[in-house]
PDB file of N, CA and C in Angstrom:
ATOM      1  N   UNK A   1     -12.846   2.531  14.622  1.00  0.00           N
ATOM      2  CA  UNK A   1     -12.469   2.966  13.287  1.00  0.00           C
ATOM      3  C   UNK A   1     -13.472   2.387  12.292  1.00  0.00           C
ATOM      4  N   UNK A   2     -13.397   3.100  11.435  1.00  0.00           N
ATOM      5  CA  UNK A   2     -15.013   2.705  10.143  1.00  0.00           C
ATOM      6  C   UNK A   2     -14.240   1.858   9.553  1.00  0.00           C
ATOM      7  N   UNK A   3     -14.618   0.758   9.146  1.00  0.00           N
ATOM      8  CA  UNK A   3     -13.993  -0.405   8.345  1.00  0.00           C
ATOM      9  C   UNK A   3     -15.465  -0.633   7.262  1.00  0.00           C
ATOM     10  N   UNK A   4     -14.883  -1.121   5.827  1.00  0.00           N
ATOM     11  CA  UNK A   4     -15.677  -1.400   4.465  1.00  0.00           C
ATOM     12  C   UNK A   4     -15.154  -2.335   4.472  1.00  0.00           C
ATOM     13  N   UNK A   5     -15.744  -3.387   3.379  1.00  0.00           N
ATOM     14  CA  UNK A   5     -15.300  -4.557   2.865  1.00  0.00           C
ATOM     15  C   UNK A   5     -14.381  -3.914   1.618  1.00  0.00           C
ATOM     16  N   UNK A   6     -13.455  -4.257   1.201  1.00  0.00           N
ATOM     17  CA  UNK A   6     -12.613  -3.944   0.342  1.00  0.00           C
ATOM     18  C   UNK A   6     -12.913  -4.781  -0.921  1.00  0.00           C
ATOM     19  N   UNK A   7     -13.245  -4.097  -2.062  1.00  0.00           N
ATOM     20  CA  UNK A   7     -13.114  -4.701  -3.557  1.00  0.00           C
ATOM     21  C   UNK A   7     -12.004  -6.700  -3.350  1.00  0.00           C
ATOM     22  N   UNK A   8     -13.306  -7.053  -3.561  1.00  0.00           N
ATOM     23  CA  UNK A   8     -12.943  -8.825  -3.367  1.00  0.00           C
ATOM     24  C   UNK A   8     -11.419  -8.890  -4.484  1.00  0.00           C
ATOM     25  N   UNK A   9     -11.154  -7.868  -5.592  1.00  0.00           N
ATOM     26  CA  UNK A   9      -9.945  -8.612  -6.238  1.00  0.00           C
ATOM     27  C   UNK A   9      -8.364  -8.631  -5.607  1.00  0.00           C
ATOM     28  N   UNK A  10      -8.653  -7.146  -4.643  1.00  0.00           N
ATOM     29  CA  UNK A  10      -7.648  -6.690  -3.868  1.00  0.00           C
ATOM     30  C   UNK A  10      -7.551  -7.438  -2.447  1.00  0.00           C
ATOM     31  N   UNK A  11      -8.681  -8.102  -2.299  1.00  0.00           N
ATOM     32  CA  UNK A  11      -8.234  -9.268  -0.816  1.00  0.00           C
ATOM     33  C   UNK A  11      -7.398 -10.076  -1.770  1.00  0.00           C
ATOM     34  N   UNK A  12      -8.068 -10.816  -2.665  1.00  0.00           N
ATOM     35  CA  UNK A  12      -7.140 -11.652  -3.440  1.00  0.00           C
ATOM     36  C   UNK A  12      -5.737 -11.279  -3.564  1.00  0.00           C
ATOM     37  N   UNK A  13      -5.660 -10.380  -4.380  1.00  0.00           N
ATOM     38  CA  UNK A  13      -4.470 -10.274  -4.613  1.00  0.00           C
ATOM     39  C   UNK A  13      -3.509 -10.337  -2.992  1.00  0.00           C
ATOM     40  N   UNK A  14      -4.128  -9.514  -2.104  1.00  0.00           N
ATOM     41  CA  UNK A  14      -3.350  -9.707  -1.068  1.00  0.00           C
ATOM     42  C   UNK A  14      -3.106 -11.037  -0.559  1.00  0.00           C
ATOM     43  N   UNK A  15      -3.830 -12.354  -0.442  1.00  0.00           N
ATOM     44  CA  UNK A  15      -3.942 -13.699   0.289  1.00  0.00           C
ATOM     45  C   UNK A  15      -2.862 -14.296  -1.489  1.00  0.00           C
ATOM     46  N   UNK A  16      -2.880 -14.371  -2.485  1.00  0.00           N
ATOM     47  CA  UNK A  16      -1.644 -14.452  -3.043  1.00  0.00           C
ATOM     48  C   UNK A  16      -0.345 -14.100  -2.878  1.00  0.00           C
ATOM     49  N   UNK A  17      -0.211 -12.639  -1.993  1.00  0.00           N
ATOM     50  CA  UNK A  17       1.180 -12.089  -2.306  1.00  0.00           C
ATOM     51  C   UNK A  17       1.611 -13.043  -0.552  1.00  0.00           C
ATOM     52  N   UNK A  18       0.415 -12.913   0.463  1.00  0.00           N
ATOM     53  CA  UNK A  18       0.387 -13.654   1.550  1.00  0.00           C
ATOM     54  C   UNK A  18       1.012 -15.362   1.295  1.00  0.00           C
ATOM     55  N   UNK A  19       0.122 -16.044   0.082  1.00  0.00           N
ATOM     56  CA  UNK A  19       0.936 -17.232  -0.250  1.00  0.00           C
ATOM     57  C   UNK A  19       1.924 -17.299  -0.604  1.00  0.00           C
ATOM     58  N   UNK A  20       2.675 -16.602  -0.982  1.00  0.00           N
ATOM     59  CA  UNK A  20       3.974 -16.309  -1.848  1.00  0.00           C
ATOM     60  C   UNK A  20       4.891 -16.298  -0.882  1.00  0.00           C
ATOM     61  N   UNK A  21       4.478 -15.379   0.501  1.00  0.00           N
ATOM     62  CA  UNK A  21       5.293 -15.315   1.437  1.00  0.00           C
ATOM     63  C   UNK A  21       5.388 -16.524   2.105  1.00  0.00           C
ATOM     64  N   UNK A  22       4.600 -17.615   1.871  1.00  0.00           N
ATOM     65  CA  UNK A  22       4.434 -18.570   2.871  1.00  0.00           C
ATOM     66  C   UNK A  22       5.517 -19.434   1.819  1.00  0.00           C
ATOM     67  N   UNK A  23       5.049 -19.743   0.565  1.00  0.00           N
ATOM     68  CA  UNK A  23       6.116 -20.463  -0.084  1.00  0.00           C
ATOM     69  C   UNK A  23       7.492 -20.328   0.174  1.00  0.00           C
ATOM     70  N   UNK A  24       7.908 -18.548   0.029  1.00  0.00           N
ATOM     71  CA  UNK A  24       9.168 -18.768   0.166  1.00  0.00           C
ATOM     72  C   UNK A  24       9.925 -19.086   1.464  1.00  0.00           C
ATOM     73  N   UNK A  25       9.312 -19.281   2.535  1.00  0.00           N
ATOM     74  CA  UNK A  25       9.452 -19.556   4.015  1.00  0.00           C
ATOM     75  C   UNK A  25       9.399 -21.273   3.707  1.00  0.00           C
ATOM     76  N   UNK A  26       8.832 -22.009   3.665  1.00  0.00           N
ATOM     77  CA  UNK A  26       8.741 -23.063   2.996  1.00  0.00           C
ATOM     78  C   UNK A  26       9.741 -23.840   2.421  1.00  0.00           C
ATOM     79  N   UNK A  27      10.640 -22.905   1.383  1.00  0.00           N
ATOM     80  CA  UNK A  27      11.657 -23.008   0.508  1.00  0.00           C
ATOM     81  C   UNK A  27      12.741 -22.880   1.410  1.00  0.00           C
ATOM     82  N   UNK A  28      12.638 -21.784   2.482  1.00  0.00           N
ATOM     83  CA  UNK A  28      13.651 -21.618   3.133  1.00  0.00           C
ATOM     84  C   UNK A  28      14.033 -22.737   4.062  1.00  0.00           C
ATOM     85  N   UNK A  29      12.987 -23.478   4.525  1.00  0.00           N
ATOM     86  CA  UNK A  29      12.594 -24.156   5.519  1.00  0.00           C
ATOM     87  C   UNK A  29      13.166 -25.437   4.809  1.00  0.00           C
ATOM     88  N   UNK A  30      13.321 -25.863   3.579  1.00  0.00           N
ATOM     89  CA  UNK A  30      13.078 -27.439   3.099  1.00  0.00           C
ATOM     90  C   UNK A  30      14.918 -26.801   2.695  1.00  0.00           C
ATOM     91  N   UNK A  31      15.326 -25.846   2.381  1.00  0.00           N
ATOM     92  CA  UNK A  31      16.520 -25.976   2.153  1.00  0.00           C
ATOM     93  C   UNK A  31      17.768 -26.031   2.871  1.00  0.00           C
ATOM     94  N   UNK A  32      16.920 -25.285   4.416  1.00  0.00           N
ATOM     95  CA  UNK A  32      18.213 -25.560   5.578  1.00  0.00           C
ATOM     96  C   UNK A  32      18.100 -27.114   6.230  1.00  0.00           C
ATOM     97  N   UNK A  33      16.987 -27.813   5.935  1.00  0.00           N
ATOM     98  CA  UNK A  33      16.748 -29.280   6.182  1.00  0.00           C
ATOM     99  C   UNK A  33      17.718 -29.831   4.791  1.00  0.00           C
ATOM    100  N   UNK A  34      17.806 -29.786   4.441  1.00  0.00           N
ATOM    101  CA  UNK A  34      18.310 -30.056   2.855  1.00  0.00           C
ATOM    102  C   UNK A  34      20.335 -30.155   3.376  1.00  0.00           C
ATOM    103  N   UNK A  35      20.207 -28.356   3.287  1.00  0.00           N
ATOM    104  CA  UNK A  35      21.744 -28.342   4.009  1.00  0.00           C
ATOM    105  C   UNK A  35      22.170 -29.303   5.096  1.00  0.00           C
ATOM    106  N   UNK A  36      21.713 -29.353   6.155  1.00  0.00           N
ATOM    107  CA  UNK A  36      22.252 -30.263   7.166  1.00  0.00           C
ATOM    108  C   UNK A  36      21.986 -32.022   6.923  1.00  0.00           C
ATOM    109  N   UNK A  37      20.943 -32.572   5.567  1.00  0.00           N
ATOM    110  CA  UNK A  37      21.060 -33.676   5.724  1.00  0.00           C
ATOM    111  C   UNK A  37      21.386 -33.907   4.423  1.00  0.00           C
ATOM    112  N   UNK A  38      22.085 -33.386   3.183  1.00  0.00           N
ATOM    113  CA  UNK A  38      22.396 -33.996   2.091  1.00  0.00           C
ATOM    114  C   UNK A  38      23.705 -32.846   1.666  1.00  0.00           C
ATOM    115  N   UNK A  39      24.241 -31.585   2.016  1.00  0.00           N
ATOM    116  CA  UNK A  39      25.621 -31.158   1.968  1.00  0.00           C
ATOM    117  C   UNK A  39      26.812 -31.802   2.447  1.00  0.00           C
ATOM    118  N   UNK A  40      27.650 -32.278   1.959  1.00  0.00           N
ATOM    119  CA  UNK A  40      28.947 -32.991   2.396  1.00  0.00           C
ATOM    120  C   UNK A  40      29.564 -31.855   4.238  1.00  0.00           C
ATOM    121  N   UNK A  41      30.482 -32.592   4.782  1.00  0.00           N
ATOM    122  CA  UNK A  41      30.869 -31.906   5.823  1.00  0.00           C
ATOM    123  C   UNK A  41      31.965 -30.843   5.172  1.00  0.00           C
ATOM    124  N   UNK A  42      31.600 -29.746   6.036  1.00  0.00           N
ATOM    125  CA  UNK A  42      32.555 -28.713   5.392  1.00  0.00           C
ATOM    126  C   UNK A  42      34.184 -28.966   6.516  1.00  0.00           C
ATOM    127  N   UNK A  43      34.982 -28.175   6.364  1.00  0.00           N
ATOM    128  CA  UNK A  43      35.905 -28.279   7.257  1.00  0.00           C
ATOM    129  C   UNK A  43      35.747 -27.249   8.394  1.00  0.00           C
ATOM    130  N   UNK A  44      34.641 -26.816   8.542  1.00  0.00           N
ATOM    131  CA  UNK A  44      34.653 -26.032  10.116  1.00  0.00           C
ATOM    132  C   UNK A  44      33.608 -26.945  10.410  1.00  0.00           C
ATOM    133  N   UNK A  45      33.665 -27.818  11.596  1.00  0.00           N
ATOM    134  CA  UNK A  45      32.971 -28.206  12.495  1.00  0.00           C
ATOM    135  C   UNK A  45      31.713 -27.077  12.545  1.00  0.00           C
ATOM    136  N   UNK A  46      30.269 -27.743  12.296  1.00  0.00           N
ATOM    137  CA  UNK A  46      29.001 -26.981  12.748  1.00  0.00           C
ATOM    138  C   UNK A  46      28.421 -26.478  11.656  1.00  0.00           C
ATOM    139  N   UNK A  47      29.223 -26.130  10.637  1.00  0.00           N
ATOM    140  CA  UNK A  47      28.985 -25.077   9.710  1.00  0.00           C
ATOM    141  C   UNK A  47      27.813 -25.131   8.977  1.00  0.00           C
ATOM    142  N   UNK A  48      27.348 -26.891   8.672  1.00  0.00           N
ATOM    143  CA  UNK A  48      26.083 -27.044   8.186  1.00  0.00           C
ATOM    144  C   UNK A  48      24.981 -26.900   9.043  1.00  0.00           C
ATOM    145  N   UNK A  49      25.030 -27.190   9.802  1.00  0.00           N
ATOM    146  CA  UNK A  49      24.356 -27.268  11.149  1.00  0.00           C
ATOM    147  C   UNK A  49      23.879 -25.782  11.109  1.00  0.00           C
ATOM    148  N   UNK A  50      24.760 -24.839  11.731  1.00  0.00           N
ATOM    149  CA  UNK A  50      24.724 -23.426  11.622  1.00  0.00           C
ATOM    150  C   UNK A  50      23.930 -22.766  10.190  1.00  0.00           C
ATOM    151  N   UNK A  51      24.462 -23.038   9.200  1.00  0.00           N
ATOM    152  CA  UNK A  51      24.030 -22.643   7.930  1.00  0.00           C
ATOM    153  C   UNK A  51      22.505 -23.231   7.965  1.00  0.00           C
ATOM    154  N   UNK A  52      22.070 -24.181   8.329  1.00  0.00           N
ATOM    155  CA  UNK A  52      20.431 -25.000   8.418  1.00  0.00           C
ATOM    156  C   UNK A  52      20.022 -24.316   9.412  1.00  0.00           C
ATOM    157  N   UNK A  53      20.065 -24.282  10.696  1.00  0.00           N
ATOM    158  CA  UNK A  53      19.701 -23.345  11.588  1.00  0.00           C
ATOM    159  C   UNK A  53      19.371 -21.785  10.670  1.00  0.00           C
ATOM    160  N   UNK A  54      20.218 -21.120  10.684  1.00  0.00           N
ATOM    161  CA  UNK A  54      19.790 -19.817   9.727  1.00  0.00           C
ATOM    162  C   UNK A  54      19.003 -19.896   8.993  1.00  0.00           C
ATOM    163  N   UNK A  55      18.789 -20.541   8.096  1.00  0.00           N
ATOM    164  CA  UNK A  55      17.716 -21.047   7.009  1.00  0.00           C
ATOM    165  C   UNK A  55      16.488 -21.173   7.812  1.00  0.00           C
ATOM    166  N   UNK A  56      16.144 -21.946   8.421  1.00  0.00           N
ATOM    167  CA  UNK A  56      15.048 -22.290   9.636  1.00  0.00           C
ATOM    168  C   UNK A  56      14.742 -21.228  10.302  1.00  0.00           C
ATOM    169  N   UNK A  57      15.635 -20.116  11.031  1.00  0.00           N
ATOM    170  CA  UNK A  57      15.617 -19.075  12.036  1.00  0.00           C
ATOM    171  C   UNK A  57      14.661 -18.074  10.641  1.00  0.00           C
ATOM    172  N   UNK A  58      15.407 -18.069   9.325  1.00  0.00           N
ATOM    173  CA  UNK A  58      15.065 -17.012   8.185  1.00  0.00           C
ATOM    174  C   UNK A  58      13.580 -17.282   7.835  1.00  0.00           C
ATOM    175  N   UNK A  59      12.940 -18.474   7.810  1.00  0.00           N
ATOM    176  CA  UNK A  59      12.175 -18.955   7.298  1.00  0.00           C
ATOM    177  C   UNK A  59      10.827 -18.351   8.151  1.00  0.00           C
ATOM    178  N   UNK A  60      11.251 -18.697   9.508  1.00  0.00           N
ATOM    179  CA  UNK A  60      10.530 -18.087  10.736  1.00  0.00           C
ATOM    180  C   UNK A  60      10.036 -16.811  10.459  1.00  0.00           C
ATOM    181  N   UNK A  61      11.300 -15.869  10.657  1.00  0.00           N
ATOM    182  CA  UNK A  61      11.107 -14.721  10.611  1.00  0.00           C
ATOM    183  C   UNK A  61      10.120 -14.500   8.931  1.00  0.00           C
ATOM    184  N   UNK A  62      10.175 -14.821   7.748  1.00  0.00           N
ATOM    185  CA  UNK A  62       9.357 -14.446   6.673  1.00  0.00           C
ATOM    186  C   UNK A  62       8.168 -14.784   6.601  1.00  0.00           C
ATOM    187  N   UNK A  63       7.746 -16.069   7.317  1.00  0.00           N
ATOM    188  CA  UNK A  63       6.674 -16.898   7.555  1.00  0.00           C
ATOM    189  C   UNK A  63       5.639 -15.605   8.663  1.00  0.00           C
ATOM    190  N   UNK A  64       6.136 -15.214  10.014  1.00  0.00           N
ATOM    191  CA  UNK A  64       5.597 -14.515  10.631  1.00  0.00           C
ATOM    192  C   UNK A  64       5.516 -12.824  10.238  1.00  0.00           C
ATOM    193  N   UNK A  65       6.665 -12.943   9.245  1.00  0.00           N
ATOM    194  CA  UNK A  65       6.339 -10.926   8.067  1.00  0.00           C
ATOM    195  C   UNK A  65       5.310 -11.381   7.395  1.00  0.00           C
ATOM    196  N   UNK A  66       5.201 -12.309   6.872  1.00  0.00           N
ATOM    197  CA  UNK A  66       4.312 -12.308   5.710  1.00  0.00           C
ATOM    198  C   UNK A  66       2.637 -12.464   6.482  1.00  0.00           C
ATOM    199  N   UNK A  67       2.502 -13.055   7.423  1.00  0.00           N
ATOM    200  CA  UNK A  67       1.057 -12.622   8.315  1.00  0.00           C
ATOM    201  C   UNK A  67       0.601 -11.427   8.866  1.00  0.00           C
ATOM    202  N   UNK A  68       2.025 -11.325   9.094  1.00  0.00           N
ATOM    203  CA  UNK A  68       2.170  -9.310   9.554  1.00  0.00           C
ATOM    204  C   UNK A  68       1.604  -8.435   8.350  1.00  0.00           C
ATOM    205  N   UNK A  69       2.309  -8.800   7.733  1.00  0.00           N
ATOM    206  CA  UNK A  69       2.423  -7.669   6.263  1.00  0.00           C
ATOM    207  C   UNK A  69       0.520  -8.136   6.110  1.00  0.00           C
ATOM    208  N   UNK A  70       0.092  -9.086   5.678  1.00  0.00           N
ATOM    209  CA  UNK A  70      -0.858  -9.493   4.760  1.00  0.00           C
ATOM    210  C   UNK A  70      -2.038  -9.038   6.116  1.00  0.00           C
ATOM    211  N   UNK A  71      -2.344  -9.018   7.500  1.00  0.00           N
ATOM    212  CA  UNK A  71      -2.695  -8.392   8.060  1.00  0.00           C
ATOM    213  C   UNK A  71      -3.343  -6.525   8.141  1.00  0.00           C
ATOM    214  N   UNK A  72      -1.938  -6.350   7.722  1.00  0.00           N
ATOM    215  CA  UNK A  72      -1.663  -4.758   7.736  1.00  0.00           C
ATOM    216  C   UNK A  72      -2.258  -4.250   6.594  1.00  0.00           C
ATOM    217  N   UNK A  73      -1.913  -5.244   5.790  1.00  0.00           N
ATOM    218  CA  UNK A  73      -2.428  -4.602   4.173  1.00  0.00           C
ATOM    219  C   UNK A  73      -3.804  -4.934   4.062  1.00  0.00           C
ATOM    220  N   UNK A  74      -4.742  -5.758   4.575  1.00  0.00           N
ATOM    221  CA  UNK A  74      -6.133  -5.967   4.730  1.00  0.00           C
ATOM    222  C   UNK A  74      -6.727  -4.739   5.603  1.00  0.00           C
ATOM    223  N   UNK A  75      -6.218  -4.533   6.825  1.00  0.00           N
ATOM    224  CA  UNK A  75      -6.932  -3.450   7.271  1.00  0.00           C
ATOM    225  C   UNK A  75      -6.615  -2.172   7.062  1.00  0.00           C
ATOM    226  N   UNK A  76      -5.630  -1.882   6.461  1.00  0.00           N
ATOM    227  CA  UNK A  76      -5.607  -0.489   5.336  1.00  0.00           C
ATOM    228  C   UNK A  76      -6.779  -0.504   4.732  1.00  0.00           C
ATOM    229  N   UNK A  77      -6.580  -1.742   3.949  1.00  0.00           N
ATOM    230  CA  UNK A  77      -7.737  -1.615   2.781  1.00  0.00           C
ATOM    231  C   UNK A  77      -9.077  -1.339   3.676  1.00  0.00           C
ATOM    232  N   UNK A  78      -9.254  -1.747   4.761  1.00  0.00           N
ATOM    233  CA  UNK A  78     -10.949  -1.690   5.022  1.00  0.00           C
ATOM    234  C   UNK A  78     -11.268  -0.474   5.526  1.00  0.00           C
ATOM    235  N   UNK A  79      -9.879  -0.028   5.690  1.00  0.00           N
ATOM    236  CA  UNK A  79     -10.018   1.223   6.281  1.00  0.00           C
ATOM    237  C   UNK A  79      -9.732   2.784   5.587  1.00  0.00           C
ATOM    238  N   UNK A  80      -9.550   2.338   3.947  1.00  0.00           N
ATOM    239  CA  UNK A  80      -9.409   3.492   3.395  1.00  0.00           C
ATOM    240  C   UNK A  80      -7.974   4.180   3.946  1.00  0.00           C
ATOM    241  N   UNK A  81      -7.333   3.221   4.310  1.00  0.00           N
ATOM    242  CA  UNK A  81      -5.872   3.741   4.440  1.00  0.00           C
ATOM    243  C   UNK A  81      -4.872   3.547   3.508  1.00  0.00           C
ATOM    244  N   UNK A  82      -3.230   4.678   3.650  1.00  0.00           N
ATOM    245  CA  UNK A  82      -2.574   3.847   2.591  1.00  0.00           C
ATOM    246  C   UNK A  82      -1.615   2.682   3.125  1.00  0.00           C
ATOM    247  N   UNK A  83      -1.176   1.941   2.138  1.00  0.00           N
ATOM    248  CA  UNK A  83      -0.878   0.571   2.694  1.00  0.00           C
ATOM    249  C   UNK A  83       0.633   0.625   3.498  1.00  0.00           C
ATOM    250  N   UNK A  84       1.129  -0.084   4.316  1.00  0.00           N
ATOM    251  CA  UNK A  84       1.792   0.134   5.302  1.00  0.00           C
ATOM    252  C   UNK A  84       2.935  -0.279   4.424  1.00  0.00           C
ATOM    253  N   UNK A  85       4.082   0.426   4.786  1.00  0.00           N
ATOM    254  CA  UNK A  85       5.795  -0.238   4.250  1.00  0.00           C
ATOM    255  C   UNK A  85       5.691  -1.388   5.311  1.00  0.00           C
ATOM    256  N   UNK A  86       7.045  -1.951   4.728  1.00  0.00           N
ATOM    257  CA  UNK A  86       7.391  -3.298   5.218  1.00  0.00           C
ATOM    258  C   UNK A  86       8.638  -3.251   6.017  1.00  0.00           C
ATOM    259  N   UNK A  87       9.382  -3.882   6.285  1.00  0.00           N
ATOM    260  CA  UNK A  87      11.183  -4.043   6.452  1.00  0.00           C
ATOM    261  C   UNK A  87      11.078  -5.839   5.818  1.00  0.00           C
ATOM    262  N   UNK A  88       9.997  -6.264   5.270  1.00  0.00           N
ATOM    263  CA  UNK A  88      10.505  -7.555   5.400  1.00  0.00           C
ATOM    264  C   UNK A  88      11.072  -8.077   4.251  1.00  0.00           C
ATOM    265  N   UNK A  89      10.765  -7.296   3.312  1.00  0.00           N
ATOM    266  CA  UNK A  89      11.872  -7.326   1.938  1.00  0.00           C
ATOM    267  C   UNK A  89      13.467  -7.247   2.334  1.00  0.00           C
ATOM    268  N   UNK A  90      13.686  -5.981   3.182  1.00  0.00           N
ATOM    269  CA  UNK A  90      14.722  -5.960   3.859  1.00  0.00           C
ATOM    270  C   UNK A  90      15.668  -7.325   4.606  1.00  0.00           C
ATOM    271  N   UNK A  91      14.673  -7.934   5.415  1.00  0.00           N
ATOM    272  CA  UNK A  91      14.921  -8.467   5.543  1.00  0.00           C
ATOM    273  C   UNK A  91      15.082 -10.275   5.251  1.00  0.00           C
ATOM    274  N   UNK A  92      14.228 -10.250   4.227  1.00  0.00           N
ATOM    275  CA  UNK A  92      14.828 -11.430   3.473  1.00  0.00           C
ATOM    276  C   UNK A  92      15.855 -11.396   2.663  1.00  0.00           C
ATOM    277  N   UNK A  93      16.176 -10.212   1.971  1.00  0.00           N
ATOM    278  CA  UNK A  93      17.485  -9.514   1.413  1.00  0.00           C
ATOM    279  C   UNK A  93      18.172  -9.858   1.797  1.00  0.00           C
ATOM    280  N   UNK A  94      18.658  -8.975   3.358  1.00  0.00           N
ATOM    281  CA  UNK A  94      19.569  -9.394   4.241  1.00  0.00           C
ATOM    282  C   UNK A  94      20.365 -10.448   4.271  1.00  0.00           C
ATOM    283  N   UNK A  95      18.968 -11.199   4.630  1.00  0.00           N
ATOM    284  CA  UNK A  95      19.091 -12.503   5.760  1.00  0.00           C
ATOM    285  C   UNK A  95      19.729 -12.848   4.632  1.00  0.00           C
ATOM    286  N   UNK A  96      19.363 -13.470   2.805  1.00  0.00           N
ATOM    287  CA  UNK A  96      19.906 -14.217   1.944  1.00  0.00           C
ATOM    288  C   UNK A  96      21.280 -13.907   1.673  1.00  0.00           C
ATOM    289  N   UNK A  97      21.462 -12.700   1.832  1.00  0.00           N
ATOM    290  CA  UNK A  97      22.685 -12.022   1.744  1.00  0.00           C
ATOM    291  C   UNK A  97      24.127 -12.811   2.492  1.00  0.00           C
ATOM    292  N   UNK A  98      23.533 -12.371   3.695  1.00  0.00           N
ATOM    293  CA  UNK A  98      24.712 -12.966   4.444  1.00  0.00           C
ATOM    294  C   UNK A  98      24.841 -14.492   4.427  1.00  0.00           C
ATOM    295  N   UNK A  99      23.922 -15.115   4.039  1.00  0.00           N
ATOM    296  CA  UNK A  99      24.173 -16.677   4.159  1.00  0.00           C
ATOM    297  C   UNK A  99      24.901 -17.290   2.559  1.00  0.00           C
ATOM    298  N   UNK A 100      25.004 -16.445   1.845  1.00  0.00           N
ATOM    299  CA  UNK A 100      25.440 -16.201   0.762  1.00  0.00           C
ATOM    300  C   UNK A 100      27.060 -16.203   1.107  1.00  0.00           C
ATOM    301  N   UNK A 101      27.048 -15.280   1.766  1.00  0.00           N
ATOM    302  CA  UNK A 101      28.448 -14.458   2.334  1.00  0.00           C
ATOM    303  C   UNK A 101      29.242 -15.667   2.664  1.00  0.00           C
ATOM    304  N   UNK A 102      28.249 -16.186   3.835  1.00  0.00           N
ATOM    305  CA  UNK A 102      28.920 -17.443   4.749  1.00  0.00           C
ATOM    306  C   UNK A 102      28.910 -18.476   3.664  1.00  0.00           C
ATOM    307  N   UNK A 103      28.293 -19.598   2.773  1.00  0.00           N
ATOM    308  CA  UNK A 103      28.489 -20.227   2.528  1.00  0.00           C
ATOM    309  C   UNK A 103      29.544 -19.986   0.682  1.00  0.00           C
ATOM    310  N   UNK A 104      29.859 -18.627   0.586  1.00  0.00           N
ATOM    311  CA  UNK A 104      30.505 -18.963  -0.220  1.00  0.00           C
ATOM    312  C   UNK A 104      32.282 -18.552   0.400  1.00  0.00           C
ATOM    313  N   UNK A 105      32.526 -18.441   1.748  1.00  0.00           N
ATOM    314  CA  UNK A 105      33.511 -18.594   2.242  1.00  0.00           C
ATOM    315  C   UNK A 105      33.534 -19.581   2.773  1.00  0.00           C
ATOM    316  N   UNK A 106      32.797 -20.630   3.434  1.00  0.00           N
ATOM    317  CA  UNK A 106      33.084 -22.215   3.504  1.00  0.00           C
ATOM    318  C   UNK A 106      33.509 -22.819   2.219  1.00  0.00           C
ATOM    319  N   UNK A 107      32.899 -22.358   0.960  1.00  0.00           N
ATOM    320  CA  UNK A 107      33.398 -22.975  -0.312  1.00  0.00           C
ATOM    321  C   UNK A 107      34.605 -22.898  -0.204  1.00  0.00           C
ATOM    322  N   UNK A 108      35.110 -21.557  -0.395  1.00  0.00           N
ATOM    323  CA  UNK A 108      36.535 -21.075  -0.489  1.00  0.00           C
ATOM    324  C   UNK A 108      37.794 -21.509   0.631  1.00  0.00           C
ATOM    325  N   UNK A 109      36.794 -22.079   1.614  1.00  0.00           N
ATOM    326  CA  UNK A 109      37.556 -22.664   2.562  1.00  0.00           C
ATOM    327  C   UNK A 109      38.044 -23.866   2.407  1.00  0.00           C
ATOM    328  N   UNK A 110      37.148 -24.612   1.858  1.00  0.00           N
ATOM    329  CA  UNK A 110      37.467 -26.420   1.309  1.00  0.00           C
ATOM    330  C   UNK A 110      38.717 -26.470   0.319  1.00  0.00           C
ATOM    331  N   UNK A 111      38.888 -25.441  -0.624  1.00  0.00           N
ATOM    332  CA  UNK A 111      40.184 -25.718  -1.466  1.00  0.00           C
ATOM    333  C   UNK A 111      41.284 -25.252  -0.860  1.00  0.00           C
TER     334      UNK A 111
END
């Protein structure tokens, strides 16, 4: 396949939106460490544990979209292609979603 070097502002921008993804993996990562060593015990046995695990498992998964994605979107560009959809919006959505779900029914569980 014919590959060009792509306009240097648009790598940039891509290895930014690439850092961004790494931060919030990062964030995800320091907050399920966070959950399991500074959240009080909930009353279901595991729950922090579980809830930090997810966080960690989530973090994974955005950490390895965001190399994917920032990959995909570089060789579009060299290739005069258009740029690839994702699911990984989707799935950080998701993922925040339901841990949302879960930890605001452990709340509701403590009273």
């Amino acid at each position: 396949m014919d590959e060009r070097e792509p306009d240097y502002r648009f790598t940039l921008a891509n290895e930014r939106t690439f850092l961004a993804w790494m931060r919030t993996a990062l964030a995800l990562l320091a907050a399920g460490v966070a959950v399991v060593q500074l959240v009080p015990h909930f009353s279901v046995v595991g729950a922090r544990t579980t809830v930090g695990v997810l966080l960690g498992l989530l973090s994974v998964l955005v950490s390895v979209g965001g190399v994917l994605r920032w990959r995909g979107v570089q060789l579009a560009m060299r290739r005069g292609q258009p740029l690839p959809s994702t699911g990984i919006t989707w799935l950080l959505a998701g993922g925040l979603t339901m841990l949302a779900v879960v930890a605001i029914i452990l709340l509701l569980g403590e009273n």
